[in-house]
Protein backbone atom coordinates (compact mmCIF):
# COMPACT_ATOMS: atom_id res chain seq x y z
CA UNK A 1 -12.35 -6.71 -12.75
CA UNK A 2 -16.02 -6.89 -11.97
CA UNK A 3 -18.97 -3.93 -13.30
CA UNK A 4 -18.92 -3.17 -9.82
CA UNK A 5 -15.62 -2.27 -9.40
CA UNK A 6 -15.44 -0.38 -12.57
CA UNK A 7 -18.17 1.63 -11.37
CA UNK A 8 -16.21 2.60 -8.29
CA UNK A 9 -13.30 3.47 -10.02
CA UNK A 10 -15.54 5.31 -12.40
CA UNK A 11 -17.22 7.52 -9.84
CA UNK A 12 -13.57 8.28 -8.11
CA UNK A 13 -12.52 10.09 -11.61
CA UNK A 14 -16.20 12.09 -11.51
CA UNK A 15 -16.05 12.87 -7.77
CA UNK A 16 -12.25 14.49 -8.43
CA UNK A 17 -12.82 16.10 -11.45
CA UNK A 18 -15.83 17.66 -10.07
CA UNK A 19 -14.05 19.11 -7.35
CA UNK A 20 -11.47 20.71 -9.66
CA UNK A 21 -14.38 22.80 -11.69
CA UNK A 22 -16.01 24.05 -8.34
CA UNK A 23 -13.36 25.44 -6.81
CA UNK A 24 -11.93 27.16 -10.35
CA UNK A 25 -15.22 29.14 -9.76
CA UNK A 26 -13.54 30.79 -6.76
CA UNK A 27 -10.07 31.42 -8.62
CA UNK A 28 -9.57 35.40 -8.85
CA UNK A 29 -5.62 36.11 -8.57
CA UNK A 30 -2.72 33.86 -8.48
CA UNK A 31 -2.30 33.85 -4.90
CA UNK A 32 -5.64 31.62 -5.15
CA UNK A 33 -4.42 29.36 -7.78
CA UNK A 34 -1.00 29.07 -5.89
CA UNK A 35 -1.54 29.33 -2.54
CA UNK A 36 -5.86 28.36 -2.18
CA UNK A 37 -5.77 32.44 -1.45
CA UNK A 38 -4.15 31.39 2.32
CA UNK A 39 -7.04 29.82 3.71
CA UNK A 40 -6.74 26.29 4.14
CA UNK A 41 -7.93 24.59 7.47
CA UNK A 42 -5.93 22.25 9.29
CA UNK A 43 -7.81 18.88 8.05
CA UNK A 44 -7.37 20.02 4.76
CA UNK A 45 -3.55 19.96 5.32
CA UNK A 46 -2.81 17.41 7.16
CA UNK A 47 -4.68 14.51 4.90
CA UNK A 48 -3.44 16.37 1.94
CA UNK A 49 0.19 16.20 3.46
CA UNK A 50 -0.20 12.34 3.75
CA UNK A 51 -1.94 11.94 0.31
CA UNK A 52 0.53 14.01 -1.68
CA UNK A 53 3.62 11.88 -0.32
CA UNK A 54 2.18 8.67 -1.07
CA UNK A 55 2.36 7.91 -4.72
CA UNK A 56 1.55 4.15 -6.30
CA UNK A 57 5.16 3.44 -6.37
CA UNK A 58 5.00 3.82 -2.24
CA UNK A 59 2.25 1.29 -1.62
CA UNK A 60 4.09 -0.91 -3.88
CA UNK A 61 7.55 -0.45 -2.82
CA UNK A 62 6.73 -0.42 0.87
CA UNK A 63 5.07 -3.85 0.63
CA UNK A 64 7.61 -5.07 -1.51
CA UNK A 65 10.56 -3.88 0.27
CA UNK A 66 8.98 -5.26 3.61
CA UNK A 67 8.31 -9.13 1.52
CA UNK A 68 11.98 -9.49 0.64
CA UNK A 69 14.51 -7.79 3.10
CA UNK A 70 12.50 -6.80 6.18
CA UNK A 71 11.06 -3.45 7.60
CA UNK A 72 13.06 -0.87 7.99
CA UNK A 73 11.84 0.47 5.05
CA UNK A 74 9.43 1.95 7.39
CA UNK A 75 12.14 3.90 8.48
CA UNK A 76 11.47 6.84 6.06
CA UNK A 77 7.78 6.82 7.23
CA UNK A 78 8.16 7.34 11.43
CA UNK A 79 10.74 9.54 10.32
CA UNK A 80 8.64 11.69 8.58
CA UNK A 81 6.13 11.97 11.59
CA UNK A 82 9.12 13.10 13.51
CA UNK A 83 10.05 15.90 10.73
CA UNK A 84 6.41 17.26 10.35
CA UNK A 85 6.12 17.83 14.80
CA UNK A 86 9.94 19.40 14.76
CA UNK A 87 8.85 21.60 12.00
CA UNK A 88 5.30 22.54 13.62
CA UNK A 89 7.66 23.78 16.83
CA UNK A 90 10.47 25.13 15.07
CA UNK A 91 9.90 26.31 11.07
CA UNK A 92 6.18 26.74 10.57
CA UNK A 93 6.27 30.42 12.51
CA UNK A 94 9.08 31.38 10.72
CA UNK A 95 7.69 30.39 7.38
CA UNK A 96 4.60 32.07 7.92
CA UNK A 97 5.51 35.40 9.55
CA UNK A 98 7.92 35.74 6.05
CA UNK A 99 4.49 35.72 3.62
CA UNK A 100 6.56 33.67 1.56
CA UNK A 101 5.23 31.72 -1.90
CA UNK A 102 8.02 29.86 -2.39
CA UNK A 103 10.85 28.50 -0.52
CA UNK A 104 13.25 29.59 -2.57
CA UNK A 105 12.16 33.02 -1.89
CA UNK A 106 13.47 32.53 2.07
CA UNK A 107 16.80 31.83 0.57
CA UNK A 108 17.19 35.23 -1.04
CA UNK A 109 16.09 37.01 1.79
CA UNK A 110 17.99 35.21 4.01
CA UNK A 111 21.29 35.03 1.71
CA UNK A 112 21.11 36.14 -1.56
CA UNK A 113 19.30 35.51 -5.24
CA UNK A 114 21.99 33.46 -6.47
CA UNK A 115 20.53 30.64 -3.97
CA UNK A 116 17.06 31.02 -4.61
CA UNK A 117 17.41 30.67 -8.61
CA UNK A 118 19.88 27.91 -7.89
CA UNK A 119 17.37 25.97 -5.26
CA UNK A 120 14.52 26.60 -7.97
CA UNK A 121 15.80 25.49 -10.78
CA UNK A 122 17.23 21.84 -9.44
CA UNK A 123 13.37 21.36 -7.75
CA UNK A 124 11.91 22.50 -10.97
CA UNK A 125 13.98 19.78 -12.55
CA UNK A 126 13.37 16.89 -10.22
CA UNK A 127 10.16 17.56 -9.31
CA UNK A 128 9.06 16.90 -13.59
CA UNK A 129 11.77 14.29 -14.18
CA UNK A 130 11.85 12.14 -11.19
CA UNK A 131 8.39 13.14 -9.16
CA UNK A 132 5.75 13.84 -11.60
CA UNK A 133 7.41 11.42 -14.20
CA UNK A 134 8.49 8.31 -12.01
CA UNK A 135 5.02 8.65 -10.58
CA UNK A 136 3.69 8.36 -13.76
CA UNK A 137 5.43 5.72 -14.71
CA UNK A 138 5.07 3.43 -11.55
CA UNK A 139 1.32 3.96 -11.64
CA UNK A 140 1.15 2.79 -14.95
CA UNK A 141 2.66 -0.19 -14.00
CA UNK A 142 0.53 -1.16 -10.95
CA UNK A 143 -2.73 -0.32 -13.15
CA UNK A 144 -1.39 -2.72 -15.75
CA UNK A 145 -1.38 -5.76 -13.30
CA UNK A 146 -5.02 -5.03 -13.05
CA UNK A 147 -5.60 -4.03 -16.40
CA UNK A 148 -3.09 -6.23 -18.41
CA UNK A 149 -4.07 -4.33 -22.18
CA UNK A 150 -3.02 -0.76 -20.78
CA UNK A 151 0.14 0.59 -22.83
CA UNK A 152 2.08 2.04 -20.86
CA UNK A 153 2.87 5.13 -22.72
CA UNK A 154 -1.16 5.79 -23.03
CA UNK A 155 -1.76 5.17 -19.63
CA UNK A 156 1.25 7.88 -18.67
CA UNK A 157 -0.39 10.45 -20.77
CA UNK A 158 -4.25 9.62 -19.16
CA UNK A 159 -2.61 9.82 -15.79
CA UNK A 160 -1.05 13.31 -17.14
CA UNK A 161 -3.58 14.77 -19.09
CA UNK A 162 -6.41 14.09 -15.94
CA UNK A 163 -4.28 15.21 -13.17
CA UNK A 164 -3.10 18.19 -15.22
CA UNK A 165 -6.35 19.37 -16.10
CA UNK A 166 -7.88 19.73 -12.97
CA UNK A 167 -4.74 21.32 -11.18
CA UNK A 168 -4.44 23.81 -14.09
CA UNK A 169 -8.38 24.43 -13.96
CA UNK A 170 -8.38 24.68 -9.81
CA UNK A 171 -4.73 25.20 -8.25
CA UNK A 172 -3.89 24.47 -4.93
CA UNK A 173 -6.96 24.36 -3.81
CA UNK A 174 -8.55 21.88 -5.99
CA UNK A 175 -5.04 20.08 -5.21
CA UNK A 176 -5.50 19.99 -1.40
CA UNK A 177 -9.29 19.05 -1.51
CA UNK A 178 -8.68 16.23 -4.18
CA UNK A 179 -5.99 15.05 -2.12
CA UNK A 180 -8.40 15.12 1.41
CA UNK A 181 -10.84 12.42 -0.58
CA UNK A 182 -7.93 10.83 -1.73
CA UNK A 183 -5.95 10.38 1.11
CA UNK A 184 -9.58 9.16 2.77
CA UNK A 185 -9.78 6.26 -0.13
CA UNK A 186 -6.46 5.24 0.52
CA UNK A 187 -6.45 5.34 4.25
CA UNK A 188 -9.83 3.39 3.65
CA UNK A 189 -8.54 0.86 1.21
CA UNK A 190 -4.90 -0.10 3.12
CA UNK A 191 -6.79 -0.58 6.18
CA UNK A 192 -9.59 -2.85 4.62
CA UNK A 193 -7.32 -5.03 2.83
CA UNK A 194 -4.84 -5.45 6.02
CA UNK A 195 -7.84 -6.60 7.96
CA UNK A 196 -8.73 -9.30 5.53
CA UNK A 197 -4.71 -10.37 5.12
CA UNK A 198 -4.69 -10.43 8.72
CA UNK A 199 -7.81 -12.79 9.02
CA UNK A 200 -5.94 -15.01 6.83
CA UNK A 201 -3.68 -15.81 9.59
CA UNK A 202 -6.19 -15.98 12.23
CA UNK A 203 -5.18 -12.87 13.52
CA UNK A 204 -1.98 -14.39 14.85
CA UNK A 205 0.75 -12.22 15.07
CA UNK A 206 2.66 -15.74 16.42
CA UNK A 207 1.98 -16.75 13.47
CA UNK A 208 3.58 -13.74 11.44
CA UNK A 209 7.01 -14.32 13.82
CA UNK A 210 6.80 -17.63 13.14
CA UNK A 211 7.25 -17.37 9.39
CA UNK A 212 9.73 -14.57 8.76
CA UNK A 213 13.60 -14.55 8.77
CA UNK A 214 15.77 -13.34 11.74
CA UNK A 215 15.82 -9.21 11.87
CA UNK A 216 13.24 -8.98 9.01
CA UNK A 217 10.47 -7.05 11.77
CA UNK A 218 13.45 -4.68 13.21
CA UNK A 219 13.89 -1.60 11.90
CA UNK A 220 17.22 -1.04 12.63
CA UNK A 221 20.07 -3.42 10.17
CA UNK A 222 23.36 -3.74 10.86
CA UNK A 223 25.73 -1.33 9.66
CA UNK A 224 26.80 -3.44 6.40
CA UNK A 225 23.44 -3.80 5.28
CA UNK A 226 22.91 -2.86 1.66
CA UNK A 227 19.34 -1.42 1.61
CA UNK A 228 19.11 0.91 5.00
CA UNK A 229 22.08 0.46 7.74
CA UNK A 230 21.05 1.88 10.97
CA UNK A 231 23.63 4.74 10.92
CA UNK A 232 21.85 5.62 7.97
CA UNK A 233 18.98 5.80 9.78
CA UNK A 234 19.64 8.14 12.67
CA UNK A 235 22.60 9.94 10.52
CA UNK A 236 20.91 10.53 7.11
CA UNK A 237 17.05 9.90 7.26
CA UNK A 238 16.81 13.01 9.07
CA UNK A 239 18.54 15.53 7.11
CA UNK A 240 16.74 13.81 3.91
CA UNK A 241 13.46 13.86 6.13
CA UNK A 242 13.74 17.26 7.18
CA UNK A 243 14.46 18.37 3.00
CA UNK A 244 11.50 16.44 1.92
CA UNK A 245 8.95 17.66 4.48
CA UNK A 246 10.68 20.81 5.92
CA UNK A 247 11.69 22.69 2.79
CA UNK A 248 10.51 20.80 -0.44
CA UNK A 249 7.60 23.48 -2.25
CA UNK A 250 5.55 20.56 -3.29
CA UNK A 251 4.89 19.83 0.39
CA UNK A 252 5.61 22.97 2.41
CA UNK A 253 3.05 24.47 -0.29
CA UNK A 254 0.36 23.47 2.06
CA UNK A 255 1.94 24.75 5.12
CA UNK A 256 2.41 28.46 3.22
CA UNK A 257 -1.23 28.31 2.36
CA UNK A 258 -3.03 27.96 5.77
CA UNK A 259 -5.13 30.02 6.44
CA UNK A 260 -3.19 31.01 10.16
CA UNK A 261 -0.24 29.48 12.10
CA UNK A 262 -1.99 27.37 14.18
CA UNK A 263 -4.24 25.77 11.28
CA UNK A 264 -0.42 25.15 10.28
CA UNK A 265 0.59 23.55 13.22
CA UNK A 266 -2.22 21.72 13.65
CA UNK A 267 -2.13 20.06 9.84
CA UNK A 268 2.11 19.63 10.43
CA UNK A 269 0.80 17.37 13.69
CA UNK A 270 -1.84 15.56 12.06
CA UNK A 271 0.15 14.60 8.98
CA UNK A 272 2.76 13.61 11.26
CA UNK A 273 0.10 10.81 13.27
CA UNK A 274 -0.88 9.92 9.94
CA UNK A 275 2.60 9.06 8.60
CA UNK A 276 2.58 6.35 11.23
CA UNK A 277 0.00 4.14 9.53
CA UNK A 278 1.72 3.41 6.72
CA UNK A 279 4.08 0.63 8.87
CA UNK A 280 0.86 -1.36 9.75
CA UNK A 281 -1.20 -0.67 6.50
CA UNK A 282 1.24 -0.71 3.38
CA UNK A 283 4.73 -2.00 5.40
CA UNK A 284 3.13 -5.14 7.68
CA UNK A 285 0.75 -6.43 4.76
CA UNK A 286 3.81 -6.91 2.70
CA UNK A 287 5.38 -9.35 5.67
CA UNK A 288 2.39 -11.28 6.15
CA UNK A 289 2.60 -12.13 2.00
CA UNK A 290 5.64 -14.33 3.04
CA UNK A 291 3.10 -16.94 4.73
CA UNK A 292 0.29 -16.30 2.56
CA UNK A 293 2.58 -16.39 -0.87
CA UNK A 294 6.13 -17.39 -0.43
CA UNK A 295 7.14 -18.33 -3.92
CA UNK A 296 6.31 -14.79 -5.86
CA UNK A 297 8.69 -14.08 -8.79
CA UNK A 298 9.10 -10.22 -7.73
CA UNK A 299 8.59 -8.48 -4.56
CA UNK A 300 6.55 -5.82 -6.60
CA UNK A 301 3.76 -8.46 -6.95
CA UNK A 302 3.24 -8.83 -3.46
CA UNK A 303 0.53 -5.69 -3.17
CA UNK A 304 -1.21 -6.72 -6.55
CA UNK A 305 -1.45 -9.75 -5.55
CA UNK A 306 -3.13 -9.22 -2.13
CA UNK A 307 -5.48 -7.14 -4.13
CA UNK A 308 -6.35 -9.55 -6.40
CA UNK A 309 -6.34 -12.68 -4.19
CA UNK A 310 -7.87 -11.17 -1.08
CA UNK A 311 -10.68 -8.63 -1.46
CA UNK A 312 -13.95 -9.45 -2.74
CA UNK A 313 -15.90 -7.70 -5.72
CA UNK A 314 -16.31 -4.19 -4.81
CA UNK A 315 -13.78 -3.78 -2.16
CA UNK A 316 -10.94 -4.20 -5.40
CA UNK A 317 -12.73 -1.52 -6.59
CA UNK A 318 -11.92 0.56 -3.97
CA UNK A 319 -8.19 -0.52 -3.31
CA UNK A 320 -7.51 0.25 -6.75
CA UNK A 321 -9.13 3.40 -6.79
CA UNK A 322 -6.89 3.90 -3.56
CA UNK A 323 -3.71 3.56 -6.11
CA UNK A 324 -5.06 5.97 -8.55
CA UNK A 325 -5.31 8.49 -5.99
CA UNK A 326 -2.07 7.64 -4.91
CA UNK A 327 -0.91 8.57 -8.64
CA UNK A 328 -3.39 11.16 -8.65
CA UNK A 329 -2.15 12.93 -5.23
CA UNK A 330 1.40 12.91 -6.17
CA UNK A 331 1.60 14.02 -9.52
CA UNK A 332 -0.96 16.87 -8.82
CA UNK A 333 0.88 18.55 -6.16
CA UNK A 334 4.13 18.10 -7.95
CA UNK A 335 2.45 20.07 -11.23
CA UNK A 336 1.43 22.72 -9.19
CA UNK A 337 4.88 23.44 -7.02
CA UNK A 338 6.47 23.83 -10.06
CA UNK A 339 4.10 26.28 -11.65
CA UNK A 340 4.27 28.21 -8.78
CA UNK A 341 8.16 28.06 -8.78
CA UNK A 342 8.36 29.30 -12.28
CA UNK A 343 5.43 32.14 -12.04
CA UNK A 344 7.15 33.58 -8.41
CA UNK A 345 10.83 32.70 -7.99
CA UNK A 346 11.38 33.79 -12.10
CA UNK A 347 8.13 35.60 -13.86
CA UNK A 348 7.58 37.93 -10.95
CA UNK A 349 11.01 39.31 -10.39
CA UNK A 350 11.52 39.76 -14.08
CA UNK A 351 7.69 41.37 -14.73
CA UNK A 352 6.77 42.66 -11.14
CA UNK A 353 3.94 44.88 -12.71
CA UNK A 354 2.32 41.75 -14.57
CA UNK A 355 -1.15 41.50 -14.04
CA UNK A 356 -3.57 38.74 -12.18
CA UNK A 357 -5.38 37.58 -15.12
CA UNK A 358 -2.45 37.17 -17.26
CA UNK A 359 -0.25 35.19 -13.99
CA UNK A 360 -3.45 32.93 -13.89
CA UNK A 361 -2.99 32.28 -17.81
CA UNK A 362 0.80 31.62 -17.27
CA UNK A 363 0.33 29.67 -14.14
CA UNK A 364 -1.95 27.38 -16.33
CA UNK A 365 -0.04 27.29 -19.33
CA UNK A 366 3.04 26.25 -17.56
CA UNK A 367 1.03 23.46 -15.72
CA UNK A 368 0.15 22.45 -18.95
CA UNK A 369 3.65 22.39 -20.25
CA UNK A 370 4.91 19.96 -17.37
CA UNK A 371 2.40 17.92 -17.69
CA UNK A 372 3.32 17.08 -21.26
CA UNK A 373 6.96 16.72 -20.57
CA UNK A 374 6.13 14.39 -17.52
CA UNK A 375 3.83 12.40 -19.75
CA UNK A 376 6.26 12.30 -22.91
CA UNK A 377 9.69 11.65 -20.57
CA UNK A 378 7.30 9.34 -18.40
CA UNK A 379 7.25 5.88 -20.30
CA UNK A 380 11.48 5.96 -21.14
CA UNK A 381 11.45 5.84 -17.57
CA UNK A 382 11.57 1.80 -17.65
CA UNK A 383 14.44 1.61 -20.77
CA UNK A 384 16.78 3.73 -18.52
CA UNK A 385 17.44 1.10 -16.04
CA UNK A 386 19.94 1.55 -13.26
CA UNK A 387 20.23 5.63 -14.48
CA UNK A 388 16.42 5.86 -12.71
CA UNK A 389 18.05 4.54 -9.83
CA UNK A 390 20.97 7.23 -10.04
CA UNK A 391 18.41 9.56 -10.18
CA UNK A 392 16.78 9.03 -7.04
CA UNK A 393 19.71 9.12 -5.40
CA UNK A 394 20.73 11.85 -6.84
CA UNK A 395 18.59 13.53 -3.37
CA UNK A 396 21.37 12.39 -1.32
CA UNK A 397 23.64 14.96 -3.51
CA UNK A 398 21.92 17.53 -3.47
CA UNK A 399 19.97 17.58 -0.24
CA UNK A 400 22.47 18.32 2.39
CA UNK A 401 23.45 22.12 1.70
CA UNK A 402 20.18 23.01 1.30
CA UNK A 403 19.14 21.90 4.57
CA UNK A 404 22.15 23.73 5.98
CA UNK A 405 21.16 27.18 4.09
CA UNK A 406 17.49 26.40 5.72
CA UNK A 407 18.46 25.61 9.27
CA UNK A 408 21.62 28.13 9.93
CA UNK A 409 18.65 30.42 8.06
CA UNK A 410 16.45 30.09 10.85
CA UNK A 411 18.28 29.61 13.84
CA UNK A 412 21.45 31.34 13.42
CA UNK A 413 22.20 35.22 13.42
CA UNK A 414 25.49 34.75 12.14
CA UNK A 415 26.83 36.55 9.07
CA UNK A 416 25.47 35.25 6.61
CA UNK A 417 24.62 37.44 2.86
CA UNK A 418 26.57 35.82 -0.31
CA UNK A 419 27.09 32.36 2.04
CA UNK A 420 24.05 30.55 0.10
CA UNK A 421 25.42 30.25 -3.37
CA UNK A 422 28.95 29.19 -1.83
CA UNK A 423 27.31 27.02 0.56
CA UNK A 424 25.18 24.67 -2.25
CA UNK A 425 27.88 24.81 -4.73
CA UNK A 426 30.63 23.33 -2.03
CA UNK A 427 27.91 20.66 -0.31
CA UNK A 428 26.75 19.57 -4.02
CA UNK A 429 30.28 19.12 -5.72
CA UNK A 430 31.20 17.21 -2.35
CA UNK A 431 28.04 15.02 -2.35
CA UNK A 432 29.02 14.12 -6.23
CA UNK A 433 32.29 13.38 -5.20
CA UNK A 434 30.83 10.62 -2.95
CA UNK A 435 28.51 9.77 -5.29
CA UNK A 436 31.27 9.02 -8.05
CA UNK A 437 33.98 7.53 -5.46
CA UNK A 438 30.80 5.05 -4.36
CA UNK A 439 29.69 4.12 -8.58
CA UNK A 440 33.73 3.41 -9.45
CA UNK A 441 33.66 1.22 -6.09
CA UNK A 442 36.47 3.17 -4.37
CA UNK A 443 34.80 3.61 -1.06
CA UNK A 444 31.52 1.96 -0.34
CA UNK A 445 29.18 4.01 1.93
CA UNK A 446 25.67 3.87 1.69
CA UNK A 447 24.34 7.21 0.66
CA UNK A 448 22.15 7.71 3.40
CA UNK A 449 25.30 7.73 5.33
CA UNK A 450 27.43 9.77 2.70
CA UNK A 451 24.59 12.46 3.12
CA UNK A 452 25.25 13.03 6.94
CA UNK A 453 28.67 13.33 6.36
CA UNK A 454 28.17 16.15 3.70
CA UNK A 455 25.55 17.68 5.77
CA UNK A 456 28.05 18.16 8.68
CA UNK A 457 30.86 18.88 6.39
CA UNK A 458 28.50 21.72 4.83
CA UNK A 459 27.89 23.16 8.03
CA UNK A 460 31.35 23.74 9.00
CA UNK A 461 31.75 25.24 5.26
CA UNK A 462 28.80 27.95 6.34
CA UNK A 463 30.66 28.46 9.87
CA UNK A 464 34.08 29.04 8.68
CA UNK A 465 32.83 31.32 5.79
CA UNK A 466 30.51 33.07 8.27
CA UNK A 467 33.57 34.17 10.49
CA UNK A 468 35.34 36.04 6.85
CA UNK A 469 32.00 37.57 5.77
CA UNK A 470 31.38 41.02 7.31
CA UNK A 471 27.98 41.45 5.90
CA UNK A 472 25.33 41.08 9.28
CA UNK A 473 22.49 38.60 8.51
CA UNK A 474 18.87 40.23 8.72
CA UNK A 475 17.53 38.33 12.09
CA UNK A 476 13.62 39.58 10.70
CA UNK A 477 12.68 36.22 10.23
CA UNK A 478 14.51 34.27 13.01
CA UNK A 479 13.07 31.24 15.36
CA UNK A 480 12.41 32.93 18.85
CA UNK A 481 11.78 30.66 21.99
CA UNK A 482 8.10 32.49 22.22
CA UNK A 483 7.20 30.73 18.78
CA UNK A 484 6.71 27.84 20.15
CA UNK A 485 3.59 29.10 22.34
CA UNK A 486 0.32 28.92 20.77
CA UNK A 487 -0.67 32.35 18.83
CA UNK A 488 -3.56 32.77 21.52
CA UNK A 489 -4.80 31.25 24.54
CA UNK A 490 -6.62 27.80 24.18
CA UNK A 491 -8.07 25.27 26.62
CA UNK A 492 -5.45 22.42 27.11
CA UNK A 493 -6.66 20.02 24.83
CA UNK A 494 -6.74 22.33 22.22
CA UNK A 495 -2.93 23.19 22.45
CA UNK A 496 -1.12 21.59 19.72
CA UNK A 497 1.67 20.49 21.85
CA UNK A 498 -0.23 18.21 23.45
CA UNK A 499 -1.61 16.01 20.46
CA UNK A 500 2.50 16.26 19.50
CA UNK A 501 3.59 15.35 22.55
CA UNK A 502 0.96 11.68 22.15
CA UNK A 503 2.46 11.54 18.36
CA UNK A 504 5.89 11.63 19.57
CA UNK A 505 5.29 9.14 22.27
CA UNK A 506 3.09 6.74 19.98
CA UNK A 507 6.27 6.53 17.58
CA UNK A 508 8.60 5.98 20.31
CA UNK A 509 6.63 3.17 21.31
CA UNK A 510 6.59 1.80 17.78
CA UNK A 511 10.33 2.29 17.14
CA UNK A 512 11.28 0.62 21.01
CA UNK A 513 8.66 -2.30 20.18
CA UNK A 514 10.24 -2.78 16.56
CA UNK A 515 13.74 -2.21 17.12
């Protein structure tokens, strides 16, 4: 790479790192280092919603993906713009008028302890070993194609050690304003180089038709397809959509910390317009590469390989620093949710009188500690093979109960205390069950499918034990139809709804166009 792109890069590490020591100046108690002390804006959440769910391994995978079997891997990004605007209606006023820190924490108030330790310890757990970890790991990679001397295993513990730092040293805070330059680089970077692959063609989107196989630009496969069938996508994307964005701390973190429900709203709607960029930035580039370079040995080359064959000195630079963030933005905000699940969901109830000063030395400490088991676990990552792969979709397991406990939570006032516990343990044994039957070949469902069925099954679990229970639910925290309203009166275009409402109907257009 060229001086000048070094020098980008370069000033991308100062810029963040400097952002991490001012705002530790304004750290006082733990709610600031957890939750930026409640007062984030709705900019501020939205880009940091986007940046924090795009890792390296995304902007690879997405472009990959769309190079060898098509894009419907651009499923799980529209569907995430449709999560974020059903949970701005629908969850954010519930979340809010709780004061909750945690996620977990609605569980026990809604249903018992048993559930919230439960919930916290398997995101604890995934959120090091697969999150922070396989993020870790897959940015290593991608900076090795640029940087072909990098160990991996150093690299991992850079990534660790610089991401750590700064979220230990600034919380949340430093987390969500990190991630608004970062998601700014990236947005800047994927849009730059798919103008410049784009030019390649003349700008010819004939040309792009022209030079893919049949069904590679529809979203929807047919039902045998191995990567993403479409019953998988309107059966299962949405109940592992709605987990992910809906009730996942490393995400909803942001939502908790706004500074008021509309600053909420309004960062759940503008993290859901930005989730639909990713199809024409990171998804479309990938599909052009087929023209441009149709003999590459591995679809994982095809976004290095853009970088390196298409932008000039300078601009590489900038895409590049676009991945780091990427790392940077994902392995932060995982760090940080799982700090804050440790400190809250177990430190607190067990030492309620504990001080400020020593919860921000614990907070940090365990930061600390996760970042060193992310960065040691990190480089096995590659000598594990198809158990990675197990791993990830090991979310189709153990998603579907937990989305039941979270919507029957909100919506329903049916009897409900000492149903939570029951409720995961019965949707997670069944979603192994599917899991093994699929591994020893005895039924072959793909799991986004397999995680619809569970999710359904688990509801009727909740409903049935609901009707024996005789314990009344609290209905405190409950979705009423008024929620939906804004929280004062505002000019028209200043209503939320309305900016959801041109979301909603920009993806429909995309998903009837790309069918």
């Amino acid at each position: 790479m060229a001086f000048f792109d070094l020098s980008v890069i370069a000033i991308y590490f100062v810029v963040v790192f400097l952002i991490g020591v001012w705002v530790s100046r304004s750290l006082e108690t733990s709610e600031d280092l957890f939750l930026a002390g409640r007062s984030l804006p709705w900019p501020a959440i939205g880009f940091s919603l986007f940046a924090s769910n795009i890792s390296s391994s995304t902007m690879i995978g997405l472009a990959g993906a769309a190079y060898s079997t098509g894009i419907a891997v651009a499923n799980y990004e529209w569907m995430a713009s449709f999560v974020l605007l059903v949970m701005a209606f629908f969850f954010i006023p519930v979340f809010l008028r709780a004061k909750i820190t945690t996620l977990p924490e609605l569980l026990e108030r809604q249903f018992e302890r048993r559930a919230r330790v439960y919930y916290s310890l398997i995101t604890i757990l995934l959120s090091i070993i697969v999150d922070t970890a396989g993020g870790l790991y897959a940015g290593s990679l991608a900076l090795k194609v640029f940087f072909p001397d990098l160990p991996i295993w150093q690299t991992c513990v850079a990534l660790a050690l610089f991401a750590g730092l700064y979220t230990a040293i600034g919380g949340l805070k430093a987390v969500v304003y990190t991630d608004f330059i970062q998601a700014i680089v990236l947005l800047v970077g994927s849009f730059v180089l798919t103008f410049l692959v784009f030019q390649r063609l003349d700008f010819s989107w004939a040309s792009v038709l022209s030079s893919v196989p049949p069904n590679h630009l529809s979203l929807f496969r047919p039902l045998d397809d191995p990567h993403l069938p479409w019953l998988g996508t309107i059966f299962g994307l949405p109940v592992l959509g709605f987990w992910y964005w809906s009730t996942n701390q490393y995400i909803t973190q942001r939502i908790l910390a706004a500074k008021d429900t509309e600053n909420a709203r309004w960062g759940a709607v503008l993290g859901g317009s930005l989730k639909l960029i990713p199809l024409f930035t990171m998804v479309l580039p990938g599909v052009m590469a087929i023209q441009l370079f149709p003999d590459l040995p591995h679809p994982d080359m095809v976004y290095p390989t853009l970088i390196k064959e298409i932008l000039p000195v300078g601009l590489t630079g900038l895409v590049v620093a676009g991945l780091i963030a990427a790392i940077m933005s994902s392995v932060d905000s995982t760090l940080n949710s799982a700090s804050t699940l440790v400190i809250h969901d177990f430190v607190l109830p067990a030492k309620p009188g504990i001080s400020s000063v020593q919860l921000l030395r614990l907070s940090r400490l365990a930061t600390i500690f996760f970042m060193v088991v992310a960065a040691l676990w990190a480089p096995f990552i590659g000598e594990l093979g198809g158990l990675y792969f197990y791993l990830q979709q090991s979310f189709s397991i153990l998603v579907p109960p937990v989305v039941v406990l979270f919507v029957m939570g909100v919506f329903s006032n049916r009897k409900a205390y000492g149903l939570g516990f029951s409720t995961l343990a019965f949707g997670h044994s069944l979603g192994l069950l599917f899991f093994l039957l699929n591994q020893f070949d005895l039924i072959t469902i793909h799991f986004s499918i397999s995680a619809g069925i569970v999710t359904i099954l688990s509801f009727a679990f909740f409903f049935l034990l609901s009707e024996a229970s005789e314990t009344p639910k609290d209905k405190d925290l409950r979705f009423y139809k008024e929620d939906i309203l804004p929280t004062k009166e505002v000019a028209f275009y200043q209503d939320y709804r309305l900016y959801a409402l041109v979301t909603f109907v920009l993806l429909s257009l995309i998903v009837i166009y790309f069918r």
